[in-house]
Protein backbone atom coordinates (compact mmCIF):
# COMPACT_ATOMS: atom_id res chain seq x y z
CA UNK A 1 43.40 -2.43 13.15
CA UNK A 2 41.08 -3.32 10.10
CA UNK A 3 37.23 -3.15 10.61
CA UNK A 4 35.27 -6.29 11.53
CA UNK A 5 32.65 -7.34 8.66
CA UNK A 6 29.45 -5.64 10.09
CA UNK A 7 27.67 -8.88 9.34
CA UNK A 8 30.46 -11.12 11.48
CA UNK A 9 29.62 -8.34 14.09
CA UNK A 10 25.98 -9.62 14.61
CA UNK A 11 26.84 -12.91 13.89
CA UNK A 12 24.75 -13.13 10.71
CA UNK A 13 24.32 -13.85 6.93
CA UNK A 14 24.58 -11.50 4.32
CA UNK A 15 21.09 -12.52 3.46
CA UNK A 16 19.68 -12.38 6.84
CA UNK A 17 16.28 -10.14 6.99
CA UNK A 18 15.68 -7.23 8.95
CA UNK A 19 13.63 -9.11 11.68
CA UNK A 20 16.76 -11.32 11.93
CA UNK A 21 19.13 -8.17 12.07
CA UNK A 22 17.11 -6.73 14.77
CA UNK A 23 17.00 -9.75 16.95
CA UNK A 24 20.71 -10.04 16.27
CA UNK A 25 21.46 -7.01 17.00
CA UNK A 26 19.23 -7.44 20.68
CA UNK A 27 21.21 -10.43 22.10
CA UNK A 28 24.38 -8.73 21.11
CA UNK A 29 23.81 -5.16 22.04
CA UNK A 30 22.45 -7.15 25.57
CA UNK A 31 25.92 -9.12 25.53
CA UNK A 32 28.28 -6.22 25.68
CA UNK A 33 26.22 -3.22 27.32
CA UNK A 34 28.86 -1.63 29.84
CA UNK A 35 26.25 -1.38 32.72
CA UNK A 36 26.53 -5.60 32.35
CA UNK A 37 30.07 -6.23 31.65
CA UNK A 38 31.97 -3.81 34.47
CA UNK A 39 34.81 -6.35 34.88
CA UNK A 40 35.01 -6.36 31.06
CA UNK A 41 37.70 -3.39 29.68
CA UNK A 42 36.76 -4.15 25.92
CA UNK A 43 32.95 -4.20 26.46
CA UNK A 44 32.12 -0.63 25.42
CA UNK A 45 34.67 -0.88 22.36
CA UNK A 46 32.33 -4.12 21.36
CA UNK A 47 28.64 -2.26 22.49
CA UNK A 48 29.70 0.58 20.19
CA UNK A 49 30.94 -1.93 17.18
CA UNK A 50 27.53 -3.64 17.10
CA UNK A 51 25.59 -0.52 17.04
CA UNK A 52 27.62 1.09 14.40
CA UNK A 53 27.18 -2.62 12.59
CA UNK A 54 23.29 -2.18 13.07
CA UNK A 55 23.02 1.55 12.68
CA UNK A 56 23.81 0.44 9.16
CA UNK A 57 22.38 -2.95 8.42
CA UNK A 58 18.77 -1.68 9.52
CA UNK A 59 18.91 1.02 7.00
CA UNK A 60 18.11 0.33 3.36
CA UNK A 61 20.29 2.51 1.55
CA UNK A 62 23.30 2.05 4.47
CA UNK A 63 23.26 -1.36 3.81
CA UNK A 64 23.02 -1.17 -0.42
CA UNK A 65 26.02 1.03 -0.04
CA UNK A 66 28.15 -1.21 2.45
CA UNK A 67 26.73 -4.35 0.55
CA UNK A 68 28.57 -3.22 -2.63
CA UNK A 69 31.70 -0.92 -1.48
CA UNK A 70 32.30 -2.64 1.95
CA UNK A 71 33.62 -0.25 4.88
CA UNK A 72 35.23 1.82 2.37
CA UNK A 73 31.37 3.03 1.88
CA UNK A 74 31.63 5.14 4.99
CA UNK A 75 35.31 5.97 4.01
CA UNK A 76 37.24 8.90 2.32
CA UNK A 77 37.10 7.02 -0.85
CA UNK A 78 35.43 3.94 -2.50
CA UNK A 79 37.55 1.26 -2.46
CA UNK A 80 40.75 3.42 -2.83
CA UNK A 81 40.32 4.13 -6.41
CA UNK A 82 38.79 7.48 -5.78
CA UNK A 83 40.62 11.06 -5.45
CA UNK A 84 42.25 11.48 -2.23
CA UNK A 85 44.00 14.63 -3.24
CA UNK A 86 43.04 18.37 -3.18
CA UNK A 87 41.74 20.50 -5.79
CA UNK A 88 39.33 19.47 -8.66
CA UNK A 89 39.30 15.72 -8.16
CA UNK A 90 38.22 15.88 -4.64
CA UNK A 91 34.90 18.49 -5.54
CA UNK A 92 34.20 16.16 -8.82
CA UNK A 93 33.66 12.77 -6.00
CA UNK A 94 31.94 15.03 -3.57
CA UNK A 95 29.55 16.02 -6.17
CA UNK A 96 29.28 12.56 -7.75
CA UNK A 97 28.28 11.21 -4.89
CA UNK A 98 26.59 13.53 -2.69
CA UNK A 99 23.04 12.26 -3.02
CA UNK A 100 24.59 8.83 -1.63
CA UNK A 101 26.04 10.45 1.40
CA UNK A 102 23.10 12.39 1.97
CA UNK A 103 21.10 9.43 2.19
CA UNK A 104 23.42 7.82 4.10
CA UNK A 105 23.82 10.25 7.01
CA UNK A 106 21.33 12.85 8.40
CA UNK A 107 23.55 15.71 8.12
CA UNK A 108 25.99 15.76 5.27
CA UNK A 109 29.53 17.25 5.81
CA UNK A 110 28.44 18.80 9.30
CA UNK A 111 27.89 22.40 8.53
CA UNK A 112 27.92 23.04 12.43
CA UNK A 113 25.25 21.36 13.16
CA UNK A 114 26.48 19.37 16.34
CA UNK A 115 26.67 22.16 19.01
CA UNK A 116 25.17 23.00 21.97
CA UNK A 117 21.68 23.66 20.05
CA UNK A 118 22.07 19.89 19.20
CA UNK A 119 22.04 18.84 22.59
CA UNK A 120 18.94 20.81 23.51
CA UNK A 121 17.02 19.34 21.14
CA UNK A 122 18.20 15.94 21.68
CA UNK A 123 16.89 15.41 25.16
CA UNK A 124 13.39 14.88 23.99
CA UNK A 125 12.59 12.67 21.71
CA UNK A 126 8.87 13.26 20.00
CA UNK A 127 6.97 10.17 19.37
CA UNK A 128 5.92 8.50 16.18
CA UNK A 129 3.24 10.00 13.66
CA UNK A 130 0.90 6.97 13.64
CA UNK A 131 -1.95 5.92 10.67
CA UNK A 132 -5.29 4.31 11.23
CA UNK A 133 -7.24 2.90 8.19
CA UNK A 134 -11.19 3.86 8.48
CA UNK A 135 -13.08 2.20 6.04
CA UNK A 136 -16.94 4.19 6.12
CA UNK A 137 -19.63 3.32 3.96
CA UNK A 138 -20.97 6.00 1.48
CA UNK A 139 -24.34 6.59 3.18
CA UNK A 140 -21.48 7.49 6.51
CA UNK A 141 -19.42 9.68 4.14
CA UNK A 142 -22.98 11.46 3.40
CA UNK A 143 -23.98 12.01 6.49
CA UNK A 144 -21.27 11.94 8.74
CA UNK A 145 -20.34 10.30 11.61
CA UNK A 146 -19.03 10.04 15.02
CA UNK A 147 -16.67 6.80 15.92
CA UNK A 148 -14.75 5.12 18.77
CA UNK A 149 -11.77 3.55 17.62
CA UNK A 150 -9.15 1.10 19.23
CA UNK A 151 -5.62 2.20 18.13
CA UNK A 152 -2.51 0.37 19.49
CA UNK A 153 0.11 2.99 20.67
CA UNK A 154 2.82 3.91 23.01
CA UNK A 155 1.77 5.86 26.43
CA UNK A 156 3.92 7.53 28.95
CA UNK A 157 4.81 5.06 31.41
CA UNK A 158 2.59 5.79 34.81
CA UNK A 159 5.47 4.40 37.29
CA UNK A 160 8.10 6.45 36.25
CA UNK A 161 6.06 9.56 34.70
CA UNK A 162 7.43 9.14 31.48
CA UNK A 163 11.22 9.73 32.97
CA UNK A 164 12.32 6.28 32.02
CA UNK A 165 14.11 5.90 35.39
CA UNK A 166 12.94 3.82 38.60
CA UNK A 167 12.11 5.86 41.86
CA UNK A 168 11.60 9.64 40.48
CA UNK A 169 15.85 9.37 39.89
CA UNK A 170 16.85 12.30 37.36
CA UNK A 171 18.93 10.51 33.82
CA UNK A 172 22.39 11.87 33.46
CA UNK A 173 24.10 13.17 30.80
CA UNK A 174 25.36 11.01 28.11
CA UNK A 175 29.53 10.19 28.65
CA UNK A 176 30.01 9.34 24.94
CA UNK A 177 28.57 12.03 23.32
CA UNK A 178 28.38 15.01 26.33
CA UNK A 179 24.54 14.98 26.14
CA UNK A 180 24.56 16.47 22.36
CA UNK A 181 22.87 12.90 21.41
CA UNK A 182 25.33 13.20 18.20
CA UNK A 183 28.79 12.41 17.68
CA UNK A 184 30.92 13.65 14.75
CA UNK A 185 33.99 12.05 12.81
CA UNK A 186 36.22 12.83 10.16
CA UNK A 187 36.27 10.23 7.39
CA UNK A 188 38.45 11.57 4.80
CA UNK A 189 37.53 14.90 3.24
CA UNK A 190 33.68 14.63 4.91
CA UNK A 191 33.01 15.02 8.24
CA UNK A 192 29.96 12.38 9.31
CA UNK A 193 27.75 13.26 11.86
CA UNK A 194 25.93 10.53 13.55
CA UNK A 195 23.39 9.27 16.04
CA UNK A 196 25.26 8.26 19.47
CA UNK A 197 24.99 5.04 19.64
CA UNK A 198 24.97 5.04 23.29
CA UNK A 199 22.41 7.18 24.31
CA UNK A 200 19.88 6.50 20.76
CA UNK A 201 20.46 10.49 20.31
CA UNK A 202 18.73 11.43 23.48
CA UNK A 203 21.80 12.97 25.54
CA UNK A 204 21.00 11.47 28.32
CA UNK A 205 21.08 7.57 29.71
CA UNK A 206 19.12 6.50 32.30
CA UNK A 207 21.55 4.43 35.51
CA UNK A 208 18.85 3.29 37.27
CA UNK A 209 15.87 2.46 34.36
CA UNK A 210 12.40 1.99 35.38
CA UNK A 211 11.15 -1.61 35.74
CA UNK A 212 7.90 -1.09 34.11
CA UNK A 213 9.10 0.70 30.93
CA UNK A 214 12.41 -0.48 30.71
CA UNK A 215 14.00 2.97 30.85
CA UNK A 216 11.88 3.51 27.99
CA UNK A 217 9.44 6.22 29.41
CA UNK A 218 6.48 4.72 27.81
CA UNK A 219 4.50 1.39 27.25
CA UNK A 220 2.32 -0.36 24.79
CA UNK A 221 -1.13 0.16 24.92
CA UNK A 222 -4.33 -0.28 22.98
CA UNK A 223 -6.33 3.64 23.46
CA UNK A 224 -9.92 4.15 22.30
CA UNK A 225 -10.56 7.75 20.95
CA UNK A 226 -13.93 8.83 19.83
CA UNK A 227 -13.37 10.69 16.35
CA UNK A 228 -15.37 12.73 14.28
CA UNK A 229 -15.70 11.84 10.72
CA UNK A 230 -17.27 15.14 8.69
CA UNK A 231 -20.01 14.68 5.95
CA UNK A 232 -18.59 14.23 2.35
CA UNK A 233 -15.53 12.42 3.11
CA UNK A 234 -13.91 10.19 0.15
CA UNK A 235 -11.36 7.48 -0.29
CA UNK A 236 -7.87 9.25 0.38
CA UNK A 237 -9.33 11.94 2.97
CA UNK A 238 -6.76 12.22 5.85
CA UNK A 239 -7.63 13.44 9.24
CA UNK A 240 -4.84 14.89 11.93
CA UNK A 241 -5.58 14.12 15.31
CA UNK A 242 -2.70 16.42 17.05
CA UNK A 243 -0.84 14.80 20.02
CA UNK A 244 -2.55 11.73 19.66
CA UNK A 245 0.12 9.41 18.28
CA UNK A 246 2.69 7.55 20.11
CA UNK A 247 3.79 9.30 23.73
CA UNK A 248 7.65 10.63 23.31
CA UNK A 249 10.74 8.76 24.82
CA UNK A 250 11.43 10.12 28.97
CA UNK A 251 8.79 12.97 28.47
CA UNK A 252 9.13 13.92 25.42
CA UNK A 253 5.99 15.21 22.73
CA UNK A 254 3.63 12.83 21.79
CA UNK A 255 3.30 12.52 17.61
CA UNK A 256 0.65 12.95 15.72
CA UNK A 257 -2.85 10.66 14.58
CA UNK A 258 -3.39 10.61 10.80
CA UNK A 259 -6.79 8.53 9.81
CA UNK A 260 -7.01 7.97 6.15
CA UNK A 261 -10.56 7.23 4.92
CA UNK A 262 -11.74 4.80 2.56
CA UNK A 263 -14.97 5.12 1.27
CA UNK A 264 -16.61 1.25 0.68
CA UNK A 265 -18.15 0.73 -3.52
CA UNK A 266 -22.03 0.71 -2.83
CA UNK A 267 -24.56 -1.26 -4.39
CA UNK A 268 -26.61 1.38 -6.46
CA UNK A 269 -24.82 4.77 -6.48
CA UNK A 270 -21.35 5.19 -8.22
CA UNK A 271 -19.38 8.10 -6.98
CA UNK A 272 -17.25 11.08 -8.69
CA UNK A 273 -16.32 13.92 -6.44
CA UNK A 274 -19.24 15.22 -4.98
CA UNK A 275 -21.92 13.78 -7.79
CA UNK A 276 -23.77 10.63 -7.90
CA UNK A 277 -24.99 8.07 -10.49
CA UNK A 278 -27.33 5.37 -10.80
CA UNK A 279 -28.46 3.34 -13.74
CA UNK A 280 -31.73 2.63 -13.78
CA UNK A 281 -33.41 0.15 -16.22
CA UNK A 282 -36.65 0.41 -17.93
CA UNK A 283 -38.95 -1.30 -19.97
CA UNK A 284 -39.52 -0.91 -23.50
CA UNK A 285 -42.54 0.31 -23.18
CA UNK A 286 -42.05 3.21 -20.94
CA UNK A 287 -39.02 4.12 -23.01
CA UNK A 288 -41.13 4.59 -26.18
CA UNK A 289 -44.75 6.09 -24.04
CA UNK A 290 -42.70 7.96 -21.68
CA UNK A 291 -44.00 7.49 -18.21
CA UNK A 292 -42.46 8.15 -14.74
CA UNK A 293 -39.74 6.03 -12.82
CA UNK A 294 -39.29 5.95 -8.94
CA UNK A 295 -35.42 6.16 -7.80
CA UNK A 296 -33.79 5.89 -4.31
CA UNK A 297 -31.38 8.84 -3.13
CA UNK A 298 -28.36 8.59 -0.92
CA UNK A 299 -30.46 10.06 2.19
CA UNK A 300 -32.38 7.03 2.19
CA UNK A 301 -35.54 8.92 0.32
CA UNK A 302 -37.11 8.66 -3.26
CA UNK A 303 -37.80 11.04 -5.85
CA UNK A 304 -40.28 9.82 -8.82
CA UNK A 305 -38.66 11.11 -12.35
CA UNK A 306 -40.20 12.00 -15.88
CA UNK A 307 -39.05 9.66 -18.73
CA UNK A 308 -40.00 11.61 -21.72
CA UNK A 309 -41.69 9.67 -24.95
CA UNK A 310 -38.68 8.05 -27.25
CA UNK A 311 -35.80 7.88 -24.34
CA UNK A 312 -32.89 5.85 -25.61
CA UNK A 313 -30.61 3.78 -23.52
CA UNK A 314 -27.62 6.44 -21.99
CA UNK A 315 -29.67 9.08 -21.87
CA UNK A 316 -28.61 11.23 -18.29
CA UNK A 317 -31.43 12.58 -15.76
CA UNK A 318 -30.18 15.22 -13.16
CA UNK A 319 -31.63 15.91 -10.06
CA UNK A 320 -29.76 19.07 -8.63
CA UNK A 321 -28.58 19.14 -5.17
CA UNK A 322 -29.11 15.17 -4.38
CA UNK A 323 -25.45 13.91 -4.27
CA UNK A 324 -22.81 14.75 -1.74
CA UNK A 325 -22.18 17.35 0.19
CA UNK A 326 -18.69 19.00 -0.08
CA UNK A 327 -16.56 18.53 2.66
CA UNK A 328 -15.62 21.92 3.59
CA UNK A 329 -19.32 23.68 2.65
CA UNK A 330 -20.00 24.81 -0.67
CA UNK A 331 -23.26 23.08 -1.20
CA UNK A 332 -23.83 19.59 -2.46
CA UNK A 333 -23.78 17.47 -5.73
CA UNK A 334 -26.10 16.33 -8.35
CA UNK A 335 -27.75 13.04 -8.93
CA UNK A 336 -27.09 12.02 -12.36
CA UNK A 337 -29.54 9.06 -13.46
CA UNK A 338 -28.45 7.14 -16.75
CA UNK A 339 -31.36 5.14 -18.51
CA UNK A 340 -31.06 1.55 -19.69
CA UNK A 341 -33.72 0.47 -22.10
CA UNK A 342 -33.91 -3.37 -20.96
CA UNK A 343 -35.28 -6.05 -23.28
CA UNK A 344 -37.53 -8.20 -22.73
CA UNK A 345 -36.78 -12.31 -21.92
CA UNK A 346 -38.41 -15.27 -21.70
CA UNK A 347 -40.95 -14.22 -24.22
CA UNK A 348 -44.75 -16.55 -23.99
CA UNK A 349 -46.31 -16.88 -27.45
CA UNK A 350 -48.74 -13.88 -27.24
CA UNK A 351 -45.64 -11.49 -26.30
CA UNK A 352 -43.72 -12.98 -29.34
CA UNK A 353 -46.45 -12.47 -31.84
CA UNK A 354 -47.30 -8.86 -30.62
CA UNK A 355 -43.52 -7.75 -31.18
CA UNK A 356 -43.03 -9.13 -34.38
CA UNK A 357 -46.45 -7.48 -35.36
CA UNK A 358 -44.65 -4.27 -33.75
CA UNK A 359 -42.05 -4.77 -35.38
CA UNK A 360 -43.62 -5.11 -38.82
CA UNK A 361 -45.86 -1.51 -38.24
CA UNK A 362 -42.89 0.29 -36.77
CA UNK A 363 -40.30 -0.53 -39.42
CA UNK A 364 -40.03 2.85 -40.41
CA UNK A 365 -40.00 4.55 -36.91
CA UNK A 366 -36.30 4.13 -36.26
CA UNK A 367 -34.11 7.07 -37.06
CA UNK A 368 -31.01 5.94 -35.56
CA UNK A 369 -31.07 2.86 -37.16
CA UNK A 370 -32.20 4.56 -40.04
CA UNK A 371 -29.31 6.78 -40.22
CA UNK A 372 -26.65 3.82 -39.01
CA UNK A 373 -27.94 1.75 -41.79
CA UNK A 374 -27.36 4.90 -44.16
CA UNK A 375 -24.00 5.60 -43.59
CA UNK A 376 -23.11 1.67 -43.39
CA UNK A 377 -24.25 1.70 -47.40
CA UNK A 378 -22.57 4.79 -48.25
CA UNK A 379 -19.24 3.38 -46.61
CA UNK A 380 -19.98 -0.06 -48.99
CA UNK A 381 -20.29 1.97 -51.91
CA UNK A 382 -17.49 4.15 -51.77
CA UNK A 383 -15.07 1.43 -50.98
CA UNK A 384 -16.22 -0.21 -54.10
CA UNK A 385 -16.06 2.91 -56.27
């Protein structure tokens, strides 16, 4: 009997998007579940047909493949155009189209992987690896900091203890798959190895399934944790909070917390690695005299700076040891303070006359103009040579 379109299955349109699939997929896999339909002979053939419909249709590169080759996808060949033979033909479509395959199915060609060892490892389930954006200012990144955060997650049911079944009752072992939590077919020349689709891979199903969780062995909840954020984090810094991501299915090990910092832009100090800078304008004036310039450091201090006689815009000031400290020890960065020679605005009468009497005095006290100006004439006079 020829395969049911996997879309017709869920009762959707080819186009349908994967929130649609999934709800879909819900009211059907409700529909047919055996536990619901016992005066219904056919309603574990159609349970299993709509999770082998969805088992594909969720999954990106499942559904690209059955999209474009149909059932035939999953099949001994593509479309029957391909090598069904022995010898050379059959190793050149294997190779040609391994990376699909492997993509397509956890463990390619089975390689005795299904055994008894599967079934071990299949009747706990570890829980999702979770992520949890920080965004920390850079005066927190210098100094460190400790945090509560609110982080939505699964927990281990408290009714059922994480079991996923109502009254302390044990689960069972699975019927369709023997409580490996995979089942294996030949298609052709592969042999597929796949999730069961009764028991979701765990090997066991749960008869009598806790009202609270809904066999699950865990339920949503928001968690506050109190984390420690180390001085001289930076945007892209992860932290791995162990066991503190989502709570396993019936018992099984809780995943992992990752935090990924992001360190906010500040108002004065730019950042690179573990060094500062700061651009800090001055007046004509002081750039020609020299003179002395208060700055601001990250630790919320100041440190007064000599600006020698004849400083040009761009030129760098370092002031060891005030940037960032490195995360893991090592000392800290520099300070690196970049001059900008500002010009005057706004000038009153009396300002105006002085500079252009300035100007007139100092006409010859400008060696980089001097030299600029040089260069520009020799450049003139050798293009017209």
């Amino acid at each position: 009997m020829a395969k049911r379109d996997f879309y017709d299955v869920l009762g959707v349109s080819k186009g349908a998007s994967a929130e649609d699939l999934k709800k879909a997929y819900r009211a059907k896999a409700k529909e047919f579940h055996p536990d619901r339909n016992s005066d219904n002979p056919n309603a574990e053939a159609q349970f299993k047909e709509v999770n082998e419909a969805y088992d594909v249709l969720k999954d990106e590169n499942k559904k690209a493949a059955y999209d474009r080759y149909g059932h035939a996808a999953f099949e001994g060949g593509m479309g029957g155009g391909g090598p069904r033979g022995g010898g050379a033909g059959n190793a050149d479509f294997a190779s040609a189209f391994s990376d699909v395959f492997e993509d397509l199915f956890g463990d390619f060609m089975g390689g005795g992987r299904g055994g008894a060892g599967g079934g071990a490892r299949a009747r706990a389930q570890r829980g999702s690896d979770l992520r949890y954006n920080l965004r920390v200012s850079l005066e927190e990144a210098y100094s460190g900091l400790h945090k509560t955060i609110s982080v939505p997650t699964a927990v281990a049911c408290d009714t059922c203890r994480g079991t996923g079944a109502e009254g302390g009752s044990e689960p069972v072992g699975c019927p369709t798959c023997g409580g490996v939590g995979k089942v294996r077919a030949q298609q052709g020349f592969f042999t597929v190895e796949r999730t069961c689709p009764t028991c979701a891979g765990a090997g066991q199903i749960v008869k009598n399934p806790c009202r609270s969780c809904a066999g699950q062995g865990r339920v949503q909840k928001e968690r506050s944790l109190a984390v420690n954020i180390p001085a001289g984090v930076e945007t892209g810094t992860r932290i791995r909070l162990a066991g503190e991501g989502e709570a396993g299915m019936r018992g099984g090990p809780a995943g992992d917390l990752y935090i990924f910092i992001e360190v906010k832009e500040h108002a004065i100090f730019q950042r690179d690695s573990v060094h500062l800078f700061c651009r800090v304008p001055i007046s004509i004036a002081t750039a020609a005299l020299g003179g002395e310039v208060e700055v601001p450091t990250i630790d919320g201090g100041k440190s007064r700076v000599k600006v020698t006689a004849g400083s040009q815009t761009g030129r760098q000031l370092r002031l060891r040891g005030k940037g960032m400290p490195a995360l893991r020890g090592g000392g800290s960065g520099d300070m690196v303070i970049e001059l900008a020679v500002e010009t005057p605005v706004n000038l009153t009468a009396r300002q105006r006359e002085i500079l252009q009497e300035f100007d007139t005095l100092a006409a010859d006290n400008n060696p980089e103009g001097s030299s600029f100006f040089a260069k520009v004439k020799g450049f003139w006079d050798g293009m017209k040579s």
